[in-house]
N, C-alpha and C. Protein backbone atom coordinates (compact mmCIF):
# COMPACT_ATOMS: atom_id res chain seq x y z
N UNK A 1 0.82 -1.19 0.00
CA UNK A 1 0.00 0.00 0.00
C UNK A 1 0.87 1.25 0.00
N UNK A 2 0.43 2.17 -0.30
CA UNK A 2 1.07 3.64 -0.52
C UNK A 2 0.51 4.54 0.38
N UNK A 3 1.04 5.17 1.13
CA UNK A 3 0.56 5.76 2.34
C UNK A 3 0.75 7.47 2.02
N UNK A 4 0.07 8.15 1.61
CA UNK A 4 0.00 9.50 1.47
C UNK A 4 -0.52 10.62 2.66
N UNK A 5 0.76 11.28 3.19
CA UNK A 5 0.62 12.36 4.24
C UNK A 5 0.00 14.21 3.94
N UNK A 6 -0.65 14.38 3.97
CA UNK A 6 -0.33 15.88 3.62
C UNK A 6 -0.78 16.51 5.22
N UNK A 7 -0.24 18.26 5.17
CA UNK A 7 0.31 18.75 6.12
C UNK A 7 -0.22 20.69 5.86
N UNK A 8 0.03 21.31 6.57
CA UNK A 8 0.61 22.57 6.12
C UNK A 8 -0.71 23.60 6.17
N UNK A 9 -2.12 23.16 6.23
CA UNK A 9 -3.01 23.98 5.95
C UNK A 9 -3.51 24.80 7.16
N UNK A 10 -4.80 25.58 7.33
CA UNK A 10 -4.75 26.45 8.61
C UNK A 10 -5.55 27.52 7.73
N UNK A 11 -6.05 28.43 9.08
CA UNK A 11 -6.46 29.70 8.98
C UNK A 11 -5.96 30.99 7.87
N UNK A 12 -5.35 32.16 7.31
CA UNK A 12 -4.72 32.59 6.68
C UNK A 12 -5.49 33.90 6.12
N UNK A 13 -5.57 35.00 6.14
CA UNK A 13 -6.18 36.24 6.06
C UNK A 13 -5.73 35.99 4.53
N UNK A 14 -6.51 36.71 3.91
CA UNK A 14 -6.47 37.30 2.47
C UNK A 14 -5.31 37.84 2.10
N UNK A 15 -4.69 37.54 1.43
CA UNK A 15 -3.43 37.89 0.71
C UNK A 15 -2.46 37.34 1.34
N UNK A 16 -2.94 36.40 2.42
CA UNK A 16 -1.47 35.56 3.06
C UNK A 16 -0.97 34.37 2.29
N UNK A 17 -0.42 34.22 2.61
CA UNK A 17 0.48 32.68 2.26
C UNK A 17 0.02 31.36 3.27
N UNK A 18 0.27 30.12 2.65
CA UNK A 18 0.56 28.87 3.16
C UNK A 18 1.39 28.02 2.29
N UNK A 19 2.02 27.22 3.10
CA UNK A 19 2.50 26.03 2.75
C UNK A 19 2.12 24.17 2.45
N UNK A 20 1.92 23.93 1.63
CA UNK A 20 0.94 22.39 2.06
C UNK A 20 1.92 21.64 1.66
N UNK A 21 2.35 20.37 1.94
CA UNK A 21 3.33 19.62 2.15
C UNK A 21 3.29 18.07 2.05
N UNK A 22 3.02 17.22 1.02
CA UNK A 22 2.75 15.69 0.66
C UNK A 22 3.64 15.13 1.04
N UNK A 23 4.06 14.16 1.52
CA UNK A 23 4.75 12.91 1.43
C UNK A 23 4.22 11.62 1.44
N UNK A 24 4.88 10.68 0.25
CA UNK A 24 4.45 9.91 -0.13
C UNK A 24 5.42 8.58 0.64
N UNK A 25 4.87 7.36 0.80
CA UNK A 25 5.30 6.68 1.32
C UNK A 25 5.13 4.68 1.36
N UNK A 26 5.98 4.01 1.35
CA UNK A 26 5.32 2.69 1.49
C UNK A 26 5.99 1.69 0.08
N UNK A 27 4.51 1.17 -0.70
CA UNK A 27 5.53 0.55 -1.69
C UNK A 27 4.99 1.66 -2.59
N UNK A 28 5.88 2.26 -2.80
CA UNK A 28 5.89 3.15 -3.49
C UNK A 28 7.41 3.44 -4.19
N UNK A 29 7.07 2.86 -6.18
CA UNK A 29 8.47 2.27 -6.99
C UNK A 29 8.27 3.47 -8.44
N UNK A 30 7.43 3.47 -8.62
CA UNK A 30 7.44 4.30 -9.51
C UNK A 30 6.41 5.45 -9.71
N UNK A 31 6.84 6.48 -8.82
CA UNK A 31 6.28 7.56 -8.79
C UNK A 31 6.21 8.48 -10.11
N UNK A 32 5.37 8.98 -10.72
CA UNK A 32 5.49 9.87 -11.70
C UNK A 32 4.82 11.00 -11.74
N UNK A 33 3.93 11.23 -11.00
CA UNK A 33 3.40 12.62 -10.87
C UNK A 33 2.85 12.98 -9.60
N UNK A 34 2.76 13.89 -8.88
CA UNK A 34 2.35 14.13 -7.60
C UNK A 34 1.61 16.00 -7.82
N UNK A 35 0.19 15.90 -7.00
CA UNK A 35 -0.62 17.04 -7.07
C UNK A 35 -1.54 17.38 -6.04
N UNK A 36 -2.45 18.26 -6.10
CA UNK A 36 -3.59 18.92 -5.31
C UNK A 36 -4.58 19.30 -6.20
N UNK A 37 -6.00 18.09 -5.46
CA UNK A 37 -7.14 18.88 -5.78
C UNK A 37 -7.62 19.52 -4.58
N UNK A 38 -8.59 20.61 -4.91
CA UNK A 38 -9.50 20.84 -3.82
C UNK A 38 -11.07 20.79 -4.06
N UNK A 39 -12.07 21.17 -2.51
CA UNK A 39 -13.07 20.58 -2.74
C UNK A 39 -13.38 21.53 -1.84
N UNK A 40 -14.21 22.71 -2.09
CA UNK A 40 -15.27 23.49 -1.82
C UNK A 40 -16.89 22.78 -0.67
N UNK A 41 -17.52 23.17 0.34
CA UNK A 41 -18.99 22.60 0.12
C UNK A 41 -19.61 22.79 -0.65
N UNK A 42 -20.40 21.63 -1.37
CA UNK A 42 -21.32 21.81 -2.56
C UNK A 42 -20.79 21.64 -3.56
N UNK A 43 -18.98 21.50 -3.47
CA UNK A 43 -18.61 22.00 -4.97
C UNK A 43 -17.97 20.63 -5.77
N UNK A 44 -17.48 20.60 -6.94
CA UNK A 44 -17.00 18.89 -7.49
C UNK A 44 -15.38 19.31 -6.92
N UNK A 45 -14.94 18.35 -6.89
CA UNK A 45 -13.50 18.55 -6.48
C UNK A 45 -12.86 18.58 -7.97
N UNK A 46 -11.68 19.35 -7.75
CA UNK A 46 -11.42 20.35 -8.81
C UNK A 46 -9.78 20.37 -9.06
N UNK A 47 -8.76 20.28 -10.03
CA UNK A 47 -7.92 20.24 -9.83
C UNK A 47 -6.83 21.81 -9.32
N UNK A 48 -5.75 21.44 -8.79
CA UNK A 48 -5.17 22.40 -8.30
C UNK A 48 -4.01 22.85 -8.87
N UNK A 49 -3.28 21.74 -8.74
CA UNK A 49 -1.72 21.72 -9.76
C UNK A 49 -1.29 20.13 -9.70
N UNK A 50 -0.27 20.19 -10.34
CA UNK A 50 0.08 18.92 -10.50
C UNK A 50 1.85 18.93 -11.00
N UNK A 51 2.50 18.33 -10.29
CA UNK A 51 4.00 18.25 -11.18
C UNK A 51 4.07 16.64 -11.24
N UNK A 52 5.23 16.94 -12.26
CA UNK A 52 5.83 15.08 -12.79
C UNK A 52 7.02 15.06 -11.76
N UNK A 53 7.50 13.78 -11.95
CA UNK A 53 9.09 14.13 -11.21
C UNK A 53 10.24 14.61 -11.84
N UNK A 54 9.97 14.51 -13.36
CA UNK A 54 10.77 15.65 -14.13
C UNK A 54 10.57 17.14 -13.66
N UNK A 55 9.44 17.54 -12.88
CA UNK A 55 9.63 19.14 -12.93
C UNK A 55 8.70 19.87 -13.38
N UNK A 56 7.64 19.01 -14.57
CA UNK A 56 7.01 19.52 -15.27
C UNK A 56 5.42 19.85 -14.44
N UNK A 57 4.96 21.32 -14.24
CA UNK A 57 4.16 21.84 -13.79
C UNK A 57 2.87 21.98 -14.67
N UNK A 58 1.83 22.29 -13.83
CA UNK A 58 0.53 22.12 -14.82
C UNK A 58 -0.52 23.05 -13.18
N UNK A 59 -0.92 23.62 -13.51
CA UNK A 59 -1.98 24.85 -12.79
C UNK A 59 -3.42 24.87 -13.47
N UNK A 60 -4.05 24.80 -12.49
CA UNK A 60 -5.64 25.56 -13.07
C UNK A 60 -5.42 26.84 -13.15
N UNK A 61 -6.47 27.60 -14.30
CA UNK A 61 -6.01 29.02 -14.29
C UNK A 61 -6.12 29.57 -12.93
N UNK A 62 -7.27 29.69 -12.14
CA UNK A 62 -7.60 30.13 -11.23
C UNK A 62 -6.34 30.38 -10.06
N UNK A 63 -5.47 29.42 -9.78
CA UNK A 63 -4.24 29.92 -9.03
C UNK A 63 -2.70 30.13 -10.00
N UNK A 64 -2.88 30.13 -11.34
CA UNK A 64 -1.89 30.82 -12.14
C UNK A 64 -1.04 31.88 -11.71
N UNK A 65 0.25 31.90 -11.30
CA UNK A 65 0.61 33.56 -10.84
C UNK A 65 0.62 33.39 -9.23
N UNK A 66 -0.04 32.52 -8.62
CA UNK A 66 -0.13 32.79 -7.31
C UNK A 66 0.38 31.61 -6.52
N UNK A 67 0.00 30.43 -6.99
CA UNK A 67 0.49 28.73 -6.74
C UNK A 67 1.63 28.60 -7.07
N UNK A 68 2.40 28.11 -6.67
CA UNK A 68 3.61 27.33 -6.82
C UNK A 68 4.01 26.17 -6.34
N UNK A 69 4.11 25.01 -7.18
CA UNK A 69 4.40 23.41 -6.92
C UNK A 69 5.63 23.12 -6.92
N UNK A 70 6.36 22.21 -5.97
CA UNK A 70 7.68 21.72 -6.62
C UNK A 70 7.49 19.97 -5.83
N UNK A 71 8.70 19.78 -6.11
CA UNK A 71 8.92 18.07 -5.86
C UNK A 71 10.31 17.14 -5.51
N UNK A 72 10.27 16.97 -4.34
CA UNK A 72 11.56 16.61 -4.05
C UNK A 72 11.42 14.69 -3.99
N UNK A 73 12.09 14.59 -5.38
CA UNK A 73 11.86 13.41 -5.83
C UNK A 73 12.78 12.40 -4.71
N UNK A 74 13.32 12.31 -3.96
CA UNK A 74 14.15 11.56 -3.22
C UNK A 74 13.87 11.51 -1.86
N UNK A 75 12.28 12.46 -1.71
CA UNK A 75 11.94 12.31 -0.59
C UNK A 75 10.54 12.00 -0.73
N UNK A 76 10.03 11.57 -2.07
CA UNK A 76 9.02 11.24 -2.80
C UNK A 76 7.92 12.45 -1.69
N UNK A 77 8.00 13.84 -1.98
CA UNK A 77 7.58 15.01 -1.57
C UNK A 77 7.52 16.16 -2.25
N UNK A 78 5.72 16.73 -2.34
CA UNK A 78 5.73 17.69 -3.05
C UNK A 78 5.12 18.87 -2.11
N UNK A 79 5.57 20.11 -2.50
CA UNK A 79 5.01 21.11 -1.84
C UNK A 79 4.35 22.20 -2.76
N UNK A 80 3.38 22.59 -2.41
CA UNK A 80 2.36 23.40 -2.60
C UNK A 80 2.43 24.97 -1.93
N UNK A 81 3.40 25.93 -2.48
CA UNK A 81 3.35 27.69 -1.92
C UNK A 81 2.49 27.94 -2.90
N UNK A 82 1.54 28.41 -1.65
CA UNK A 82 0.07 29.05 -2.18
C UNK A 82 0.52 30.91 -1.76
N UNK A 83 0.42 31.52 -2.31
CA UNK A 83 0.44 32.95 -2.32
C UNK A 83 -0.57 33.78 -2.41
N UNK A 84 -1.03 35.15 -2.44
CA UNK A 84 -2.27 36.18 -2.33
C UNK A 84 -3.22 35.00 -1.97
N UNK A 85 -3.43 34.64 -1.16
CA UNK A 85 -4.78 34.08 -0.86
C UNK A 85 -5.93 34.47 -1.03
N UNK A 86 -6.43 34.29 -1.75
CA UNK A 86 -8.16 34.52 -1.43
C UNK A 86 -9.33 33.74 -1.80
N UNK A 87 -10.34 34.49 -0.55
CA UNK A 87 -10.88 33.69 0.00
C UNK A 87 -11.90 32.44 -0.75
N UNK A 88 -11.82 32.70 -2.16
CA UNK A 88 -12.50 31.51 -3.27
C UNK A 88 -11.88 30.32 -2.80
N UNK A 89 -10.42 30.64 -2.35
CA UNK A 89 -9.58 29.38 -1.80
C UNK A 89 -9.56 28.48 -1.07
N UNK A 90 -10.82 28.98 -0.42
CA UNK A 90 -10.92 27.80 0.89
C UNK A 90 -11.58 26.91 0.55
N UNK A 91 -10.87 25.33 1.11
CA UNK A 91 -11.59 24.39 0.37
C UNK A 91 -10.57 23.18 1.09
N UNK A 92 -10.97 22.20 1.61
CA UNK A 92 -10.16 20.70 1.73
C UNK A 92 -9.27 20.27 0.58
N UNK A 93 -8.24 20.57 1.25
CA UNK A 93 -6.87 20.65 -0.57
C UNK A 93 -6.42 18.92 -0.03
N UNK A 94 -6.44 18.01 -1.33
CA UNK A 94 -6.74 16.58 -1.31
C UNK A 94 -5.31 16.46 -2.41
N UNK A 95 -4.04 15.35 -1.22
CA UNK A 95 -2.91 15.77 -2.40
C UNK A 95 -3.11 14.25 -2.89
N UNK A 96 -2.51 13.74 -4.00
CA UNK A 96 -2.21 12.61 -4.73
C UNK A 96 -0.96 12.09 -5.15
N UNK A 97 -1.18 11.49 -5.11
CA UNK A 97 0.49 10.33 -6.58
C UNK A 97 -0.27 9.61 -7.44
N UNK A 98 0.16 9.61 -8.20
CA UNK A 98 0.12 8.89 -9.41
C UNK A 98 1.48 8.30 -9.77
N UNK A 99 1.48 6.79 -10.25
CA UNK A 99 2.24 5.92 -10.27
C UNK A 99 2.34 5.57 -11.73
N UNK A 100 3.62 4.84 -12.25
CA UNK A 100 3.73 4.62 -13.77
C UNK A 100 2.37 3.49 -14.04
N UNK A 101 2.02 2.49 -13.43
CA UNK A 101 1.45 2.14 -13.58
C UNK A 101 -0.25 2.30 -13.64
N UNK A 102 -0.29 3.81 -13.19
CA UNK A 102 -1.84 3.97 -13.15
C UNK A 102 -2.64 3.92 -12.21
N UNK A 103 -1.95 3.77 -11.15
CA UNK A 103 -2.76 3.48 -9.83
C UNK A 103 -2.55 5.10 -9.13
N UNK A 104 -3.36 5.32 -8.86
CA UNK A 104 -3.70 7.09 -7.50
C UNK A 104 -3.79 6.59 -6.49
N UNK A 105 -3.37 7.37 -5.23
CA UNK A 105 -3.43 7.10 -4.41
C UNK A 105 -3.68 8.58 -3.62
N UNK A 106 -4.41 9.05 -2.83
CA UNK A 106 -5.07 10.44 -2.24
C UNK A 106 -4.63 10.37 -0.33
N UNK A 107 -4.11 11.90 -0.16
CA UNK A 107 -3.77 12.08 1.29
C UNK A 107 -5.11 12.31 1.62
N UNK A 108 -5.46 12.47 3.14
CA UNK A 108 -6.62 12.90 3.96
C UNK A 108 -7.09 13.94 3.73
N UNK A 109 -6.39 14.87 3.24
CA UNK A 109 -7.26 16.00 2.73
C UNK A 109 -6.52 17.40 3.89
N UNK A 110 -6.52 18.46 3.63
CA UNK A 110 -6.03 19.33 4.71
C UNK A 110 -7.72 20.77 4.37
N UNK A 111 -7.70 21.19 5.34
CA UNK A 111 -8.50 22.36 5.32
C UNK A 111 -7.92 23.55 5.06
N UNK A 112 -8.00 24.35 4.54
CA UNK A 112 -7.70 25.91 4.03
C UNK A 112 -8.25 26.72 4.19
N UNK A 113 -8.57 27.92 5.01
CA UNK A 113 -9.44 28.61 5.44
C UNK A 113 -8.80 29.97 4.95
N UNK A 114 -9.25 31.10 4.06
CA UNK A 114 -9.00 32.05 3.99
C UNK A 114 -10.11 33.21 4.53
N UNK A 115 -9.68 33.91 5.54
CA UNK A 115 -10.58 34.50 6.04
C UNK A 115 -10.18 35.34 7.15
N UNK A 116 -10.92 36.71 7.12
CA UNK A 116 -10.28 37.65 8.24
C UNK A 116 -10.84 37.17 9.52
């Protein structure tokens, strides 16, 4: 089994910052992409970003300019700097892996609260 951690979320006024923080873990052999959706009440869960372990980044427009993903392939760990926050943002941010073979595997989900 593949054991997925995520971390980092919290309270955060409008225009603040957070950090969200995956680690992936277990039998886990061929990692190839690692990301964040989120999930609004009421809303479909939605993608966030996504990198490969090459590097290669991919954003919904909506945090374009403001998100930033990276991936520390040797610690099978990706992080998520979220920047200008606002408050559309709040939402249970749900991280993943994706494996060469096709199999996902989803962390617990973290809460995000943007709000004065």
């Amino acid at each position: 089994q593949v054991h997925v951690v995520e971390s980092g979320g919290g309270l955060v006024q409008p225009g603040g910052s957070l950090r969200l923080s995956c680690a992936a873990s277990g039998s886990i052999f061929s990692l190839y992409a690692m990301g964040w959706f989120r999930q609004a009440p009421g809303e479909q869960r939605k993608l966030v970003a996504t990198i490969t372990r090459g590097g290669s980044a991919n954003y919904a427009d909506s945090v374009k300019g403001r998100f930033t993903i990276s991936i520390d392939n040797a610690k099978n760990t990706a992080y998520l700097q979220m920047n200008s926050l606002k408050p559309e943002d709040t939402a249970v941010y749900y991280c993943y892996t994706h494996l060469m073979g096709g199999d996902d595997y989803w962390g617990q989900g973290t809460q995000v609260t943007v709000s004065s």
